[in-house]
PDB file of N, CA and C in Angstrom:
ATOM      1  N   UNK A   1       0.844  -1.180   0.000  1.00  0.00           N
ATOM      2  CA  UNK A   1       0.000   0.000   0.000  1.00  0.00           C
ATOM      3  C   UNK A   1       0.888   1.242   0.000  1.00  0.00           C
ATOM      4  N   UNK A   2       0.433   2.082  -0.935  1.00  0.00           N
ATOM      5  CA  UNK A   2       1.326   3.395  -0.667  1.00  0.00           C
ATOM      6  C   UNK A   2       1.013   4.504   0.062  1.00  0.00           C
ATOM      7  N   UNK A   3       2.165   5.355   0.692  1.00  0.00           N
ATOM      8  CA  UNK A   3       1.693   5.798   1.969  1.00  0.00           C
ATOM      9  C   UNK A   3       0.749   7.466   1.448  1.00  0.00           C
ATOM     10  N   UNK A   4       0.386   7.773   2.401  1.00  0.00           N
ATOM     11  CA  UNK A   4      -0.624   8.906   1.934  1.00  0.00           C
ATOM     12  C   UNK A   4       0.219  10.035   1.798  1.00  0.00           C
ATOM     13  N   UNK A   5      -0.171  10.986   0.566  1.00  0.00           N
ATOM     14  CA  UNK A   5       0.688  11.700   0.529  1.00  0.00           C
ATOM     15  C   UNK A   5       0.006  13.053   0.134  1.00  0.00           C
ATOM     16  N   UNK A   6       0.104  14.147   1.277  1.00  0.00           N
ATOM     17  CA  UNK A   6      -0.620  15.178   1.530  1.00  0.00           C
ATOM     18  C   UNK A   6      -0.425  16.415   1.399  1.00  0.00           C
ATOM     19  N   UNK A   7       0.071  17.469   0.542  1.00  0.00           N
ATOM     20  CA  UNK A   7       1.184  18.645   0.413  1.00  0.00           C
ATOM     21  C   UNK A   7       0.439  19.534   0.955  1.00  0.00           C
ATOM     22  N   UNK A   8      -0.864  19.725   0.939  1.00  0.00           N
ATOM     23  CA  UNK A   8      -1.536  20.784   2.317  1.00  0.00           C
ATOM     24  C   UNK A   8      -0.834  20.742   3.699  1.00  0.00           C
ATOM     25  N   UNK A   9      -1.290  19.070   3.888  1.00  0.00           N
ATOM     26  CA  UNK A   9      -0.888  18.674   5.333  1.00  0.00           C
ATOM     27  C   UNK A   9       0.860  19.030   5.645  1.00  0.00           C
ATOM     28  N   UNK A  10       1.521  18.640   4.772  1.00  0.00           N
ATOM     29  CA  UNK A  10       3.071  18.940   4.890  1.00  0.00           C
ATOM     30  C   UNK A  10       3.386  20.248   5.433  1.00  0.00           C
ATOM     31  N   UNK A  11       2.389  21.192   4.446  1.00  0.00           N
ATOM     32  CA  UNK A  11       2.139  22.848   4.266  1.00  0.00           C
ATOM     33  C   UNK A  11       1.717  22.908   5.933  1.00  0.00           C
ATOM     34  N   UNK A  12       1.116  22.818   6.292  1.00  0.00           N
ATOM     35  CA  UNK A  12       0.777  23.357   7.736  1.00  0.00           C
ATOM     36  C   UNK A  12       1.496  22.856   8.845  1.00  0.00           C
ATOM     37  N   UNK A  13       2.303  21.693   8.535  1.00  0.00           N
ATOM     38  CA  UNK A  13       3.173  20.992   9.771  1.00  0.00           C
ATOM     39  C   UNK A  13       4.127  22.191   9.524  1.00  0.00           C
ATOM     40  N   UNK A  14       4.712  22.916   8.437  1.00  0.00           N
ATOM     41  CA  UNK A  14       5.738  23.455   8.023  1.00  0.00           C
ATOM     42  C   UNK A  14       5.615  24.817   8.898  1.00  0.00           C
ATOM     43  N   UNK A  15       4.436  25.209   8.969  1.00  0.00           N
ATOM     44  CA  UNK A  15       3.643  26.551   9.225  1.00  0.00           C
ATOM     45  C   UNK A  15       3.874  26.604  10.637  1.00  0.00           C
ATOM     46  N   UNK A  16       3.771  25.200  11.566  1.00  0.00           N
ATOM     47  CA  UNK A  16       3.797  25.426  12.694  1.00  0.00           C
ATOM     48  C   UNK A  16       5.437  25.680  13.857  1.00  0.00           C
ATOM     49  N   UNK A  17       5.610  26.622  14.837  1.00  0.00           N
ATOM     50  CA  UNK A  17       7.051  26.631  15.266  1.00  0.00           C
ATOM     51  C   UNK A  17       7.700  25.043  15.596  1.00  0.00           C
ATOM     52  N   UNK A  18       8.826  24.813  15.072  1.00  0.00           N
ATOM     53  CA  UNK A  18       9.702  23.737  16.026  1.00  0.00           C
ATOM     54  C   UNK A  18       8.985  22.797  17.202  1.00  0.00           C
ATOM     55  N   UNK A  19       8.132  21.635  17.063  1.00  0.00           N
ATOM     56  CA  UNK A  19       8.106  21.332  17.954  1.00  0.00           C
ATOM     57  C   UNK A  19       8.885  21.201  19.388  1.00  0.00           C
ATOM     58  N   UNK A  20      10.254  21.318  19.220  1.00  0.00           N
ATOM     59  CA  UNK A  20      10.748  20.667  20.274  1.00  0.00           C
ATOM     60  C   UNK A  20      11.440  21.981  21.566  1.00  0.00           C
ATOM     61  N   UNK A  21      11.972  23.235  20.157  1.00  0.00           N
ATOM     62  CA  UNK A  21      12.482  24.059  20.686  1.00  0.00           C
ATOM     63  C   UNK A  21      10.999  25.808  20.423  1.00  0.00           C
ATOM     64  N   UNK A  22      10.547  25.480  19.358  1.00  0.00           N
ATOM     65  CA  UNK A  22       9.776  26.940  19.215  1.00  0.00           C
ATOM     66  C   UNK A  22      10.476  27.498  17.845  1.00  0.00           C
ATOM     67  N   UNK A  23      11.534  26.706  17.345  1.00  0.00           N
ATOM     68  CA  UNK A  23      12.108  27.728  16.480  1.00  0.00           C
ATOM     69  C   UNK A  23      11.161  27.760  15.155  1.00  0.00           C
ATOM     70  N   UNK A  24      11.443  28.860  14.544  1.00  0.00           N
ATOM     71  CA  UNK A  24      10.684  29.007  13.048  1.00  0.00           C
ATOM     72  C   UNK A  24      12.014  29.276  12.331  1.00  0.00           C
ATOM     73  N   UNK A  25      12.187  28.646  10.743  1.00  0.00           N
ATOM     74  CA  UNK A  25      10.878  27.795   9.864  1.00  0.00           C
ATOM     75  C   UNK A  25      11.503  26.582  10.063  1.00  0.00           C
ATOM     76  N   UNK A  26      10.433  25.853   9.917  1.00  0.00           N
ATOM     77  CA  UNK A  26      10.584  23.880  10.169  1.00  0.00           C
ATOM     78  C   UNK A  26      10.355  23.185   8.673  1.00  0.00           C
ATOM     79  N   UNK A  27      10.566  22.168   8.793  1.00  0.00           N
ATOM     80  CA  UNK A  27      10.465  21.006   7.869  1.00  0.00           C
ATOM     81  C   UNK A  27       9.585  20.486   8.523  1.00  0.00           C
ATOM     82  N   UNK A  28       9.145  19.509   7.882  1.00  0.00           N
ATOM     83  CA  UNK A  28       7.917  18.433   7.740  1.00  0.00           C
ATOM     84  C   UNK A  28       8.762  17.210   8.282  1.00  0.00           C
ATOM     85  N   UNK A  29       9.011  16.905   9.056  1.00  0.00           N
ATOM     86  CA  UNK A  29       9.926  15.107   9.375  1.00  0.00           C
ATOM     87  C   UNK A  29       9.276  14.517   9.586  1.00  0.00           C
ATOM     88  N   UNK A  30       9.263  13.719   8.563  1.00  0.00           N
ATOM     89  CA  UNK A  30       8.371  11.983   8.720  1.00  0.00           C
ATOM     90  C   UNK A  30       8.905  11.624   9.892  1.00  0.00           C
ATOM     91  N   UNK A  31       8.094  11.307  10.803  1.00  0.00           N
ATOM     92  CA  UNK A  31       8.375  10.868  11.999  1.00  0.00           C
ATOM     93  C   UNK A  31       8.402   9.309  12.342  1.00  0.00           C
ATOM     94  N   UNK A  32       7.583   8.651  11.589  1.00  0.00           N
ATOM     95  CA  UNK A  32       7.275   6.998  11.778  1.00  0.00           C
ATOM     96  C   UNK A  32       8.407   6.867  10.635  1.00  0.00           C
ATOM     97  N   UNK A  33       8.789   5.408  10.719  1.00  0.00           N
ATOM     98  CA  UNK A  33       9.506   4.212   9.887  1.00  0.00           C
ATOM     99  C   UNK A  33       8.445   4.179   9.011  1.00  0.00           C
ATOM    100  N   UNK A  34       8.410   3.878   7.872  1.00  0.00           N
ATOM    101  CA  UNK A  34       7.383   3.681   6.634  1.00  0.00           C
ATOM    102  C   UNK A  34       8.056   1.738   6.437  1.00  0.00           C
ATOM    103  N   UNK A  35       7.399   1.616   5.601  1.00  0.00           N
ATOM    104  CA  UNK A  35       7.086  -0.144   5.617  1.00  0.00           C
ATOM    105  C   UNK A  35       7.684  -0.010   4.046  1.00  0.00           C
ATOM    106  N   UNK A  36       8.969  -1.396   3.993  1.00  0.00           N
ATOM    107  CA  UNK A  36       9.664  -1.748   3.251  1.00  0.00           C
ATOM    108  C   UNK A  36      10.289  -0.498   2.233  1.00  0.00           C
ATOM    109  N   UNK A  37      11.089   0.295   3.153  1.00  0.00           N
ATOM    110  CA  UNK A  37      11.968   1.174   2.548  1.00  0.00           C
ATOM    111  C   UNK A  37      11.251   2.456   1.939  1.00  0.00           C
ATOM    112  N   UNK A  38      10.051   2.856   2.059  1.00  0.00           N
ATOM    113  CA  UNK A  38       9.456   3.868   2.051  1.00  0.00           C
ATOM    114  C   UNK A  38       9.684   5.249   2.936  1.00  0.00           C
ATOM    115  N   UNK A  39       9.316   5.826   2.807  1.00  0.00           N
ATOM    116  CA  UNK A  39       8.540   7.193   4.249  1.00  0.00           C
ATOM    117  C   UNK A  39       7.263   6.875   4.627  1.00  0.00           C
ATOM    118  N   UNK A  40       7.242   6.948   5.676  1.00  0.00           N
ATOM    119  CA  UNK A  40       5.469   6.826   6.508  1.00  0.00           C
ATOM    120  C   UNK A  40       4.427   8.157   5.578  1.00  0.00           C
ATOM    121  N   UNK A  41       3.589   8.091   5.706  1.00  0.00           N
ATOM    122  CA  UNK A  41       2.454   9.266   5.230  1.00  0.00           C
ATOM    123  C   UNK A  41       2.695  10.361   5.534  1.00  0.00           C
ATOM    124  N   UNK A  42       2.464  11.461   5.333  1.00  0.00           N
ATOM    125  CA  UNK A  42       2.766  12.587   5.297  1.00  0.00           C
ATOM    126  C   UNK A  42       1.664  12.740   6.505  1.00  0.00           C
ATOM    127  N   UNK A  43       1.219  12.630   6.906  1.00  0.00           N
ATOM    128  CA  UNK A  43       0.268  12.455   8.308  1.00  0.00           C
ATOM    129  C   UNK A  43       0.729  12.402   9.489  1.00  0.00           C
ATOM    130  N   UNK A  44       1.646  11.378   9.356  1.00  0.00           N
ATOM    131  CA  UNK A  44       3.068  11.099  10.003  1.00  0.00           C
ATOM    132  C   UNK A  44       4.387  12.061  10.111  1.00  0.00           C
ATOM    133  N   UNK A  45       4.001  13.194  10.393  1.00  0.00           N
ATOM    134  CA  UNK A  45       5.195  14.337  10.265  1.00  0.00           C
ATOM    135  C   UNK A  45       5.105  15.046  11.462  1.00  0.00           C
ATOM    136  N   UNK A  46       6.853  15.661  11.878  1.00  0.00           N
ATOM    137  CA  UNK A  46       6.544  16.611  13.114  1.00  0.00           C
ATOM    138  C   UNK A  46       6.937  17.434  12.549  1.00  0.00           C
ATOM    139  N   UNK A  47       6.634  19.013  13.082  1.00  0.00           N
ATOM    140  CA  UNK A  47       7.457  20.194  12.443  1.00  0.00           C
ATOM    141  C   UNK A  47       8.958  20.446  13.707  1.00  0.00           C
ATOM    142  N   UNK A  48      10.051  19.979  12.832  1.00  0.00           N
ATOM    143  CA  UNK A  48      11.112  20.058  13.069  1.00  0.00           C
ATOM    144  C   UNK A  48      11.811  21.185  12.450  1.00  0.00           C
ATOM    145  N   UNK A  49      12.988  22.304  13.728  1.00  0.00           N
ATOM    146  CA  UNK A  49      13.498  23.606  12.456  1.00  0.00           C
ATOM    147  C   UNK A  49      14.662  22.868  12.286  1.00  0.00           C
ATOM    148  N   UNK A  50      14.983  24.157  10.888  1.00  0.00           N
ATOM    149  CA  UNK A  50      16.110  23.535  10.182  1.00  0.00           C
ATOM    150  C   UNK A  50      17.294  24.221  10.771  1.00  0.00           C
ATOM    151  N   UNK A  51      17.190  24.872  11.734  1.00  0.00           N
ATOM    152  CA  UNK A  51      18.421  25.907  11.738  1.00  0.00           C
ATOM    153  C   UNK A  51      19.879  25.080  12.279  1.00  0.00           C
ATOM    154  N   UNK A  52      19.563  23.817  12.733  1.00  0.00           N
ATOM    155  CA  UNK A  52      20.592  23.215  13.381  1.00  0.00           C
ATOM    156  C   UNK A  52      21.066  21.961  12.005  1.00  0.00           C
ATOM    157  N   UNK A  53      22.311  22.168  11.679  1.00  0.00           N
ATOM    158  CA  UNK A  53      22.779  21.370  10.907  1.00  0.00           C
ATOM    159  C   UNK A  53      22.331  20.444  11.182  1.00  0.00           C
ATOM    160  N   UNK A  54      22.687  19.423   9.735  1.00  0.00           N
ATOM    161  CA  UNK A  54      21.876  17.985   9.825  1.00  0.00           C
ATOM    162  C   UNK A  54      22.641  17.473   9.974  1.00  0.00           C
ATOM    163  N   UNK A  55      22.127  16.187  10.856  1.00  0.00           N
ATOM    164  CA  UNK A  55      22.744  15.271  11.685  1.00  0.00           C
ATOM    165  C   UNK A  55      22.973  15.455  13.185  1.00  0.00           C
ATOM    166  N   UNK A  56      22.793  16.857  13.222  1.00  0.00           N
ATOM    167  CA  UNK A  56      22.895  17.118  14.793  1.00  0.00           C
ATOM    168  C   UNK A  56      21.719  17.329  15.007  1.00  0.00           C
ATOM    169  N   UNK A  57      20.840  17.711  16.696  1.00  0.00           N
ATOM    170  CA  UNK A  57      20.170  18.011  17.380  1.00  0.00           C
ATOM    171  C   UNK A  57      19.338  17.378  16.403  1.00  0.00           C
ATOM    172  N   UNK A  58      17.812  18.007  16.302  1.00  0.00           N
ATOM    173  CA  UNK A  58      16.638  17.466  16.097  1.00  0.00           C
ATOM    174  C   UNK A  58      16.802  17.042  14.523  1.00  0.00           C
ATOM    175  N   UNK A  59      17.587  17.046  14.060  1.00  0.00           N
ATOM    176  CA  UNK A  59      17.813  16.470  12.562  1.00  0.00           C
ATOM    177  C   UNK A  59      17.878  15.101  12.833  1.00  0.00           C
ATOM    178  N   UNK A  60      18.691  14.511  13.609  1.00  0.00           N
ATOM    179  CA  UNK A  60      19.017  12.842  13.837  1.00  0.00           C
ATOM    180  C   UNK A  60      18.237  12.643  14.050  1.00  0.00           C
ATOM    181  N   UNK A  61      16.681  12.495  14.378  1.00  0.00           N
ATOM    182  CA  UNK A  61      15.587  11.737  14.130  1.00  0.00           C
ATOM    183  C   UNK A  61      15.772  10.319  13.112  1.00  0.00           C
ATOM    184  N   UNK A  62      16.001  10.744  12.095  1.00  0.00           N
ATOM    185  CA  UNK A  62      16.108   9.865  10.588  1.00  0.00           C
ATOM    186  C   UNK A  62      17.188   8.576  11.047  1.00  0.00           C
ATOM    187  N   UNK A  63      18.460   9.101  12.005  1.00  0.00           N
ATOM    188  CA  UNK A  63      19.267   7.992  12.075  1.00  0.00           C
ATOM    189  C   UNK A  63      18.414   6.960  13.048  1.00  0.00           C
ATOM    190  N   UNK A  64      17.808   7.289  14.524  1.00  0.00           N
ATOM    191  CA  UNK A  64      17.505   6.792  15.213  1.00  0.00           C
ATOM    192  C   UNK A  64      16.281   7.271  16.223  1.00  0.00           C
ATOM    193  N   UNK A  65      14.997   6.692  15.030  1.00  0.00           N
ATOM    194  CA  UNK A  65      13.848   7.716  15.999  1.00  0.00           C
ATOM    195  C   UNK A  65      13.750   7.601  17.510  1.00  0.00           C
ATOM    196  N   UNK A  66      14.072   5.664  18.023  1.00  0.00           N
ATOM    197  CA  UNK A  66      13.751   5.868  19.242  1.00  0.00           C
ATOM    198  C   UNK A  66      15.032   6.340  20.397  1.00  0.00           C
ATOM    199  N   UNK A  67      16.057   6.519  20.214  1.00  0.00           N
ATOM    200  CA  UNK A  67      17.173   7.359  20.937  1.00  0.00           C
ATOM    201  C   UNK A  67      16.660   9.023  20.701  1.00  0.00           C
ATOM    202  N   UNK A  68      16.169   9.600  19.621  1.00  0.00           N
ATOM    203  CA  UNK A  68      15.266  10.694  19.169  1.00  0.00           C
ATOM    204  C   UNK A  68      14.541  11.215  20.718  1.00  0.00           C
ATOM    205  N   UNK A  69      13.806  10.096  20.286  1.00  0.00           N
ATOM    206  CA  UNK A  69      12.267  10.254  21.574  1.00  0.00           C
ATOM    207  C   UNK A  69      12.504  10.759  22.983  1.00  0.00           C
ATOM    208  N   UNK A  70      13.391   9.468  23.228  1.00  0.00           N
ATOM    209  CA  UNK A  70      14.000   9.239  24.511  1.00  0.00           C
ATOM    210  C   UNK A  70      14.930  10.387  24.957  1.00  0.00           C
ATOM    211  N   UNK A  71      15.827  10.986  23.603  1.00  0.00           N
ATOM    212  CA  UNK A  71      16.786  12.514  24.449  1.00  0.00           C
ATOM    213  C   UNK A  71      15.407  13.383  24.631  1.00  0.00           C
ATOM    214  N   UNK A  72      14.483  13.990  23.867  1.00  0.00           N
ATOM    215  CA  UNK A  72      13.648  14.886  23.704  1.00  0.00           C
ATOM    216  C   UNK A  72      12.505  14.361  24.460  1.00  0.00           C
ATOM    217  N   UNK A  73      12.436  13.169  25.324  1.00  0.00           N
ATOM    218  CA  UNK A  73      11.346  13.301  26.264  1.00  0.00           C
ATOM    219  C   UNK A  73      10.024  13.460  25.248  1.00  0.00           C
ATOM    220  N   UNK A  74      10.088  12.380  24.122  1.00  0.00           N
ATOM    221  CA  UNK A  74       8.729  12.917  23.457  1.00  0.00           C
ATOM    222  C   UNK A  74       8.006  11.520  23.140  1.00  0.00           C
ATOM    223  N   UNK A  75       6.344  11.593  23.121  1.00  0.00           N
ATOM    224  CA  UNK A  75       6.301  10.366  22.712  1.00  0.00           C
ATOM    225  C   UNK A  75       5.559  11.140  21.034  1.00  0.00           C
ATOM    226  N   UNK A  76       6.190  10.535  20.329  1.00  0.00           N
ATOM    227  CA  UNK A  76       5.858  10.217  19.105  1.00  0.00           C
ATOM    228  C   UNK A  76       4.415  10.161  18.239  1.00  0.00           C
ATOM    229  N   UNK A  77       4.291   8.979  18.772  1.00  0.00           N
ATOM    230  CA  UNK A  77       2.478   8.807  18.167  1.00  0.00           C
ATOM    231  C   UNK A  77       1.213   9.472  18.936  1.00  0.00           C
ATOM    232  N   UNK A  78       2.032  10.022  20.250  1.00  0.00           N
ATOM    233  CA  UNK A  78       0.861  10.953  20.534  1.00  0.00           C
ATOM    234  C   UNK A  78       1.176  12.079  20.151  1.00  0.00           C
ATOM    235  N   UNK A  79       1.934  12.539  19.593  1.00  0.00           N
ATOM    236  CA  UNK A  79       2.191  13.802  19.142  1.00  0.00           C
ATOM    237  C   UNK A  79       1.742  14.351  17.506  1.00  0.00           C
ATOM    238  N   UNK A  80       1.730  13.083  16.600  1.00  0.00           N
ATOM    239  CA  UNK A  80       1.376  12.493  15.396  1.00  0.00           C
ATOM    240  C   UNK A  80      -0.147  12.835  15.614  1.00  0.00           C
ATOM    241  N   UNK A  81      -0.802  11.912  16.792  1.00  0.00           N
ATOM    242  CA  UNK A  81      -2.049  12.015  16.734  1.00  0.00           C
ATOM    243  C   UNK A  81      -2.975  13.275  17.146  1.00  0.00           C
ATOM    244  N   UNK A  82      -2.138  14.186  18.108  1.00  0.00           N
ATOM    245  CA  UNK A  82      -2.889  15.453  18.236  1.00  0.00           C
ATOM    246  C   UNK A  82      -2.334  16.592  17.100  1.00  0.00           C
ATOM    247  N   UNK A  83      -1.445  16.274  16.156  1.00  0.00           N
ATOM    248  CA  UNK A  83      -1.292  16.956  15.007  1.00  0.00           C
ATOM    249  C   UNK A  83      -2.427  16.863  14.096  1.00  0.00           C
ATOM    250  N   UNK A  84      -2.776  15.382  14.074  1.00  0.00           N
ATOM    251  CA  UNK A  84      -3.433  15.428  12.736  1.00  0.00           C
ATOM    252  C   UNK A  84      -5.262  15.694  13.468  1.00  0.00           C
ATOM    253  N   UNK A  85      -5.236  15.712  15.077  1.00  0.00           N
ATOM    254  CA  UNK A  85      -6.637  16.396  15.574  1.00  0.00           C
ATOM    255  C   UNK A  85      -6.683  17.550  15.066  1.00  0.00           C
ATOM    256  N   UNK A  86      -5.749  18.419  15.804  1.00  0.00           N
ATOM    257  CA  UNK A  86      -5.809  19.966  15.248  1.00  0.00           C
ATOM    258  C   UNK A  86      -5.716  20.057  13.653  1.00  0.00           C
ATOM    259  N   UNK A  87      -5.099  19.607  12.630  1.00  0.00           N
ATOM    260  CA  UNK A  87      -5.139  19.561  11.534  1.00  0.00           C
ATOM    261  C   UNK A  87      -6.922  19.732  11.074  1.00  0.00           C
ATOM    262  N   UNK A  88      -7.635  18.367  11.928  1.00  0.00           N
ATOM    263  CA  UNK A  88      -8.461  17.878  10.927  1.00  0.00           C
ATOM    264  C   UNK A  88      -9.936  18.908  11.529  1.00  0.00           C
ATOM    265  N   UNK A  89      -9.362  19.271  12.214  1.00  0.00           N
ATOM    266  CA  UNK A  89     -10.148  20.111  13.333  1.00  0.00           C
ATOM    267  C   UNK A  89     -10.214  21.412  12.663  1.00  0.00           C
ATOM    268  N   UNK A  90      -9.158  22.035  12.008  1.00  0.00           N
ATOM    269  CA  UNK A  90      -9.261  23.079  11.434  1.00  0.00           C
ATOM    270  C   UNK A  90      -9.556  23.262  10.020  1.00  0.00           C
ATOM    271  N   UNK A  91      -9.842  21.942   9.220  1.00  0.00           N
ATOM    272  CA  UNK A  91     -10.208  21.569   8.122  1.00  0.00           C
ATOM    273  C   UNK A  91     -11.783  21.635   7.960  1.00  0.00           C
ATOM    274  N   UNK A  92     -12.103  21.064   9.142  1.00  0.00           N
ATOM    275  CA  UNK A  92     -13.690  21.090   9.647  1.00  0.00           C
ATOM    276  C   UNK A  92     -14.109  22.331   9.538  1.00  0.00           C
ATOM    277  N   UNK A  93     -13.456  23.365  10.582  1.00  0.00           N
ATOM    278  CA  UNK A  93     -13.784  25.011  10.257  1.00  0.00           C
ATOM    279  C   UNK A  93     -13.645  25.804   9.150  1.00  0.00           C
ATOM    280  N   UNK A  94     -12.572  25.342   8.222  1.00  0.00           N
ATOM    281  CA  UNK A  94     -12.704  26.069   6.782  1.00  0.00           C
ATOM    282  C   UNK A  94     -13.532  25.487   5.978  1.00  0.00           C
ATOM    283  N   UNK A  95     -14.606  23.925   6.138  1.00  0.00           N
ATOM    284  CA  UNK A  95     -15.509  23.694   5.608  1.00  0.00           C
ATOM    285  C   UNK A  95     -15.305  22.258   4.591  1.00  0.00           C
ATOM    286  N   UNK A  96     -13.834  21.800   5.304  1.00  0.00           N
ATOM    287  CA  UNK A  96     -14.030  20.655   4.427  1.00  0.00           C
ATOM    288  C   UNK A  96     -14.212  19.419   4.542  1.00  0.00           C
ATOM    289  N   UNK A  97     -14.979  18.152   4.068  1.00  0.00           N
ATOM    290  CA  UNK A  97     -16.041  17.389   4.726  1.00  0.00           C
ATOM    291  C   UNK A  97     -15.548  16.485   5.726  1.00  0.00           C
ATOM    292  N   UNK A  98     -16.406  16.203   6.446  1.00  0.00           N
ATOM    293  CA  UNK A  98     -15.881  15.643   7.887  1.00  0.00           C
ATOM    294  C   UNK A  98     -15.899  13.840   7.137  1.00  0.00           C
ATOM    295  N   UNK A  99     -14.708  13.191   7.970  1.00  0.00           N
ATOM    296  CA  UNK A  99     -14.778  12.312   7.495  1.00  0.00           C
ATOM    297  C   UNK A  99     -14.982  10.839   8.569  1.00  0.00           C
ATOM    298  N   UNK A 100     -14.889  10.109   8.737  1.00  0.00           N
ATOM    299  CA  UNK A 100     -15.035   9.426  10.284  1.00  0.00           C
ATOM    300  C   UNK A 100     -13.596   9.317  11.030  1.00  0.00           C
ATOM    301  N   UNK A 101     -12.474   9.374  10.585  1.00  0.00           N
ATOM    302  CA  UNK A 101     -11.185   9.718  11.218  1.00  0.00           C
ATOM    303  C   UNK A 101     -10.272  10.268  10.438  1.00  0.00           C
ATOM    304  N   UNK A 102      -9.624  11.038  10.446  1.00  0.00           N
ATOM    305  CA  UNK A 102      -8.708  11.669   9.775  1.00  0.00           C
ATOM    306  C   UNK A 102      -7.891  10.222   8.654  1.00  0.00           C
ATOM    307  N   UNK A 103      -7.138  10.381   8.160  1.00  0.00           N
ATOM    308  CA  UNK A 103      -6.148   9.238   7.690  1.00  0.00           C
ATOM    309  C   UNK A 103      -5.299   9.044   8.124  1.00  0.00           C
ATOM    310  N   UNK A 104      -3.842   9.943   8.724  1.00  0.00           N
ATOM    311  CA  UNK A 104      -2.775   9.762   9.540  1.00  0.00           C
ATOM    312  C   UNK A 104      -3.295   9.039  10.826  1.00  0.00           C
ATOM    313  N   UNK A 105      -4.754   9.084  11.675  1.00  0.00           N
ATOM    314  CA  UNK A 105      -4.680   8.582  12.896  1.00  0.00           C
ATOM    315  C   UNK A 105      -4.601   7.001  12.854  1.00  0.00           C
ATOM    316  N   UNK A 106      -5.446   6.568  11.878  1.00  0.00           N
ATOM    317  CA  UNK A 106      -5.050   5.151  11.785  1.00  0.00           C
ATOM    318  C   UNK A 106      -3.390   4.474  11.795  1.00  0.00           C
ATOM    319  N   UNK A 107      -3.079   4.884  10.260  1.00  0.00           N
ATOM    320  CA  UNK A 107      -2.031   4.555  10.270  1.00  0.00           C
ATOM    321  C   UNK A 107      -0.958   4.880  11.089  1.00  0.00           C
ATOM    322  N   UNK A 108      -1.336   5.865  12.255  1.00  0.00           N
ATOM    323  CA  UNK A 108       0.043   6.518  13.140  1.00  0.00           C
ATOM    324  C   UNK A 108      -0.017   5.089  14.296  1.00  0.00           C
ATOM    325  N   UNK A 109      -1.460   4.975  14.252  1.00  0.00           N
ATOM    326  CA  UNK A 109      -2.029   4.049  15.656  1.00  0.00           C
ATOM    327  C   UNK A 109      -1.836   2.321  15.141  1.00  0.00           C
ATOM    328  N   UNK A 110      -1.816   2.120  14.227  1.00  0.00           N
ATOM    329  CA  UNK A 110      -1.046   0.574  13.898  1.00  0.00           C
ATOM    330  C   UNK A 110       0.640   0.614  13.357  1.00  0.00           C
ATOM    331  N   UNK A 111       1.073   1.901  13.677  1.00  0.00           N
ATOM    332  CA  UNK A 111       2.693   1.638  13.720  1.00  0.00           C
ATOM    333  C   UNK A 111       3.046   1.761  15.175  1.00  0.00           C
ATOM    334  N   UNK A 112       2.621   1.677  16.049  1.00  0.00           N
ATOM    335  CA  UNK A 112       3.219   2.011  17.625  1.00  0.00           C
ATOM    336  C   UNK A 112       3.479   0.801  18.223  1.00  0.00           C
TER     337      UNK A 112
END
């Protein structure tokens, strides 16, 4: 199955400060492992900034999400999952149709 792929959704993870520190502007980081050499869904993203070279600080995600988690005190799929609330929450208010769960919540909630 191929993973969902959302350039609104990317667009507003991007929009939001640094999860970890506050900084602005961020990237979109696939946050889950995606299945057989893929990226997870774009559902699956934290807003991470770029200002810290890659490979250091919140960039190493990619080498090792769960050493990631564990320095930054974060859990992951709940963080995934109240992204894509507020996401779908504010999709609702600009009028666009409600659906019975977002798409990232599933798939965030059978990778954990």
């Amino acid at each position: 199955m191929k993973p969902i792929r959302d350039p609104a959704y990317r667009d507003w993870i991007r929009a939001l400060p640094c999860w970890i520190c506050g900084r602005r502007p961020c990237d979109a980081h696939h946050a889950l492992a995606g299945a057989m050499a893929q990226k997870c869904d774009d559902t699956a993203c934290l807003p991470l900034c770029s200002t810290i070279g890659t490979r250091q600080g919140h960039h190493d995600m990619a080498d090792n999400r769960k050493e990631f988690a564990h320095r930054f005190n974060l859990n992951i799929p709940a963080i995934i999952r109240e992204l894509n609330r507020r996401y779908w929450e504010l999709r609702i208010e600009q009028g666009a149709p409600r659906l019975a769960c977002s798409p990232g919540l599933i798939g965030a909630e059978l990778r954990t």
